[in-house]
C-alpha atoms as a PDB file:
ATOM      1  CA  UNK A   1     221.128 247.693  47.754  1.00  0.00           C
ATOM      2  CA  UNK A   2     219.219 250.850  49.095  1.00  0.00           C
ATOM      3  CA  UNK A   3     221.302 254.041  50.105  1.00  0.00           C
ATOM      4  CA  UNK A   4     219.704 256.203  52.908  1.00  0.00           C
ATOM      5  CA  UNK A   5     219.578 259.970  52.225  1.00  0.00           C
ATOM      6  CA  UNK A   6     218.019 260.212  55.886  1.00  0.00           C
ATOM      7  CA  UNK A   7     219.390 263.564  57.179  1.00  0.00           C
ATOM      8  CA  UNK A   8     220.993 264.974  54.184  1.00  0.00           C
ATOM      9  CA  UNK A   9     220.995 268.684  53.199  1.00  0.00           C
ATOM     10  CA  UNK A  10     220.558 268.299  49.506  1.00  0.00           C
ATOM     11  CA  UNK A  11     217.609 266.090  47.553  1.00  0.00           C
ATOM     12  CA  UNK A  12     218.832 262.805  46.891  1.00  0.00           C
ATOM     13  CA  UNK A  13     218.403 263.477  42.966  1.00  0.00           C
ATOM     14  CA  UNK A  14     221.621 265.892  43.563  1.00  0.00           C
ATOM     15  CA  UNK A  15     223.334 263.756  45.749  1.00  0.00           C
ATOM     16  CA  UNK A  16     223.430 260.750  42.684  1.00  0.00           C
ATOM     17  CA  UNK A  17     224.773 262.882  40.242  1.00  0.00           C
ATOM     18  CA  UNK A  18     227.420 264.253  42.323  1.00  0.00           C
ATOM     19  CA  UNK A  19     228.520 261.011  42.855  1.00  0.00           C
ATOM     20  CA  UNK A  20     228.293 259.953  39.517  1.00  0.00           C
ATOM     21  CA  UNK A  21     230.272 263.241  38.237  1.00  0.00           C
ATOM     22  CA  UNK A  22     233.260 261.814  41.054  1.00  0.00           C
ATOM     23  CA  UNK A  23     233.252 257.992  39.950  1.00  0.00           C
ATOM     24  CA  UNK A  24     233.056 258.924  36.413  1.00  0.00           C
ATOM     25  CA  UNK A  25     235.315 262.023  35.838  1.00  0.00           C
ATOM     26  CA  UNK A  26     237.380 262.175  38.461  1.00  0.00           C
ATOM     27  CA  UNK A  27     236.409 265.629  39.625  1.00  0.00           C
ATOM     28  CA  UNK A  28     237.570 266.694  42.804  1.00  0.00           C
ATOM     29  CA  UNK A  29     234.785 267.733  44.926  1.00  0.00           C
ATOM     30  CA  UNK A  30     234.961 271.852  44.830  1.00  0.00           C
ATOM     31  CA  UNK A  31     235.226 271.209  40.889  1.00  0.00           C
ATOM     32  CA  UNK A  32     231.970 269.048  41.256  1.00  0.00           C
ATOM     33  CA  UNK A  33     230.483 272.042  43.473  1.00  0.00           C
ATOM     34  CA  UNK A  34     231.622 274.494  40.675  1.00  0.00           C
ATOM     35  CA  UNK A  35     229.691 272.195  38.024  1.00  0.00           C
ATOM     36  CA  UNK A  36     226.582 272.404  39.293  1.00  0.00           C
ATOM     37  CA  UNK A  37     226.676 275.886  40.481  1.00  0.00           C
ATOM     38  CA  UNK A  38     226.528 276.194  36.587  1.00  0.00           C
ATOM     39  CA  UNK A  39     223.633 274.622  36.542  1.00  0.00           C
ATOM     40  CA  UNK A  40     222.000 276.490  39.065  1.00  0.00           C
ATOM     41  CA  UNK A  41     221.985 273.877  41.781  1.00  0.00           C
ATOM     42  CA  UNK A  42     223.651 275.641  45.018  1.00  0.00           C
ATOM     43  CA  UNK A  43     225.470 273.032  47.344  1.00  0.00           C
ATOM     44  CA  UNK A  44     226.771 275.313  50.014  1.00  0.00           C
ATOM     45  CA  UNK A  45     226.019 274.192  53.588  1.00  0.00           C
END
């Protein structure tokens, strides 16, 4: 299975490990934003 990052704001790299930081912690999605503002990765839009 392919997933399609056609059209997205962010690189596809940033994208995964978003998601993986949901399935696997449970992190609502402004803590998730918070987390890798840490990291220096900004995910404003």
């Amino acid at each position: 299975m392919t997933i399609n990052f056609a059209d997205q704001h962010l690189p596809s790299n940033i994208i995964l490990e978003a998601i993986c930081y949901y399935v696997s912690y449970k992190l609502s999605y402004h803590e998730i934003e918070d987390l890798l503002a840490e990291t220096s990765i900004n995910t404003d839009h």
